[in-house]
Protein backbone atom coordinates (compact mmCIF):
# COMPACT_ATOMS: atom_id res chain seq x y z
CA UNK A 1 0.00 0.00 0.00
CA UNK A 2 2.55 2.51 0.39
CA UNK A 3 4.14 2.18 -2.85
CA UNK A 4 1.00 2.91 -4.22
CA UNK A 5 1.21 5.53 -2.48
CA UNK A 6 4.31 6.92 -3.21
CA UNK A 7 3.75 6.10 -7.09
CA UNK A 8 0.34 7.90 -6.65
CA UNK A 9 2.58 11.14 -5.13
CA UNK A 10 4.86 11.24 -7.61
CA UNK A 11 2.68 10.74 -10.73
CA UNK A 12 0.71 13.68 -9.11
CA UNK A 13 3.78 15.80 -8.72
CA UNK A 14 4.95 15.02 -12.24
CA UNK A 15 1.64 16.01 -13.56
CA UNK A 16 1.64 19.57 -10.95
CA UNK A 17 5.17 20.20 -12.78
CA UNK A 18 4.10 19.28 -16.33
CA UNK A 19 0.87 21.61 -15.99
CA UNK A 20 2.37 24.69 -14.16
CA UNK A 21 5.79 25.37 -17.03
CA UNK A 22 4.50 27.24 -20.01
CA UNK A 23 7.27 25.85 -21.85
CA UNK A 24 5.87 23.70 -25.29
CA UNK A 25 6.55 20.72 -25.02
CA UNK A 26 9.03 20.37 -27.32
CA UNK A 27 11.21 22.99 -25.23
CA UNK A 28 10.84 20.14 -22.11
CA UNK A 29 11.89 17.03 -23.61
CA UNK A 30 15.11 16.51 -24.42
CA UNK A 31 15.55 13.28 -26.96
CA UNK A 32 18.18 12.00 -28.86
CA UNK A 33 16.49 11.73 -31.83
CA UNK A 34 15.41 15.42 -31.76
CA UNK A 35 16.45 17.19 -34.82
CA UNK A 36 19.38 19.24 -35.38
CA UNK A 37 19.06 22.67 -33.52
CA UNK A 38 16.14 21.91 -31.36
CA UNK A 39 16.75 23.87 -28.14
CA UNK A 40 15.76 22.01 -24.59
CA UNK A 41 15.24 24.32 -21.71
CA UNK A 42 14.71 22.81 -18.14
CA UNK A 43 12.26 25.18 -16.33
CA UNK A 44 12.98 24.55 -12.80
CA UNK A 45 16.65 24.72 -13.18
CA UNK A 46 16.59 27.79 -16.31
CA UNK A 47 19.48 25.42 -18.35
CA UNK A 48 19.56 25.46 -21.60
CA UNK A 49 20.82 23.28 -24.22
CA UNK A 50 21.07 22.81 -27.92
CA UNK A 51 21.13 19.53 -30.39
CA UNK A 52 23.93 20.25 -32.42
CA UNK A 53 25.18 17.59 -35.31
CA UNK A 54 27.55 16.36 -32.97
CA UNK A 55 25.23 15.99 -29.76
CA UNK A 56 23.58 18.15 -27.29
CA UNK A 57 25.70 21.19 -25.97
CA UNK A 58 24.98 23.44 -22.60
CA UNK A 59 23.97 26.70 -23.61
CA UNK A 60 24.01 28.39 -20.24
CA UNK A 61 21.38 29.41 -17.93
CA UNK A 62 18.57 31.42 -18.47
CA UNK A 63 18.41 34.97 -16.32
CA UNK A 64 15.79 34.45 -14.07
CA UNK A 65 13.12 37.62 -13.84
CA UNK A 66 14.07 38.17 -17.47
CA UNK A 67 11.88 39.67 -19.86
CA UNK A 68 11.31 36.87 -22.50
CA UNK A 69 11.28 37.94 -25.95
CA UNK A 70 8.70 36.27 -28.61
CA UNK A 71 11.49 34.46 -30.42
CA UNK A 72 13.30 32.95 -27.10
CA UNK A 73 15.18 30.29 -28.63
CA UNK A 74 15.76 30.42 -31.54
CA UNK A 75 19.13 29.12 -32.97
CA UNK A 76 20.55 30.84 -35.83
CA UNK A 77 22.86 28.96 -37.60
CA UNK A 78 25.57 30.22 -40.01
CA UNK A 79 26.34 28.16 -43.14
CA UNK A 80 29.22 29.48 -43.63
CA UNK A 81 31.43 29.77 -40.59
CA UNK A 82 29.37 27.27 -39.02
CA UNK A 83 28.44 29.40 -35.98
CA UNK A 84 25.30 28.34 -34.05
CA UNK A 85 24.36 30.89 -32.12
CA UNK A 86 20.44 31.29 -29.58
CA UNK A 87 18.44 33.58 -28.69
CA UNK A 88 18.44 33.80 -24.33
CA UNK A 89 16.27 36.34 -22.17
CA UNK A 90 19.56 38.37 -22.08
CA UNK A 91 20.30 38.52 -25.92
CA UNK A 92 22.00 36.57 -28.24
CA UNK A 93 24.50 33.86 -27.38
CA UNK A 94 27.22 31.94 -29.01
CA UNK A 95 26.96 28.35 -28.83
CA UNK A 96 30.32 27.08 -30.53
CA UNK A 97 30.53 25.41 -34.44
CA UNK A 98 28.29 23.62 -35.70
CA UNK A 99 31.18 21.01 -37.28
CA UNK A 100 33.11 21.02 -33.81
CA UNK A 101 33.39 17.93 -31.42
CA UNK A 102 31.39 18.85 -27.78
């Protein structure tokens, strides 16, 4: 009984922290299968990361109390230098090369 209990808490607690980010979904689930320059942001800790051809890269972490623009997070990617660069509450960030081992 209490492990159906506990299960029962923590599916309910999952579902609380689900509900209350107003993050889409694709911003909260990180996969390895995403595509190429999806962005993953973890609400309760503000990180932020981006799938690069070579894997997933830390960003940084969000400013907390931030405005957020419309585009937050949006990756910009240049062809030819290969710079990948996102957009963050504070402004524009550099992320690395695309073509460069994490």
């Amino acid at each position: 009984m209490t492990k159906f209990i506990a299960a029962l808490a923590l599916f309910a607690a999952s579902i609380a922290g689900a509900s209350a980010s107003a993050l889409p979904d694709s911003l909260r689930t990180p996969r390895a299968d995403s595509p190429d320059y999806t962005v993953f942001h973890d609400a309760p800790t503000g990180f932020v990361f981006v799938k690069l051809p070579t894997g997933w890269k830390f960003v940084g972490q969000a400013a907390k109390g931030a405005s957020v623009p419309n585009d937050l997070h949006t990756v910009f990617h240049d062809g030819g230098t290969q710079f990948v660069f996102v957009r963050m509450p504070e402004g524009w960030k550099f992320v690395g090369r695309a073509d460069a081992a994490i």
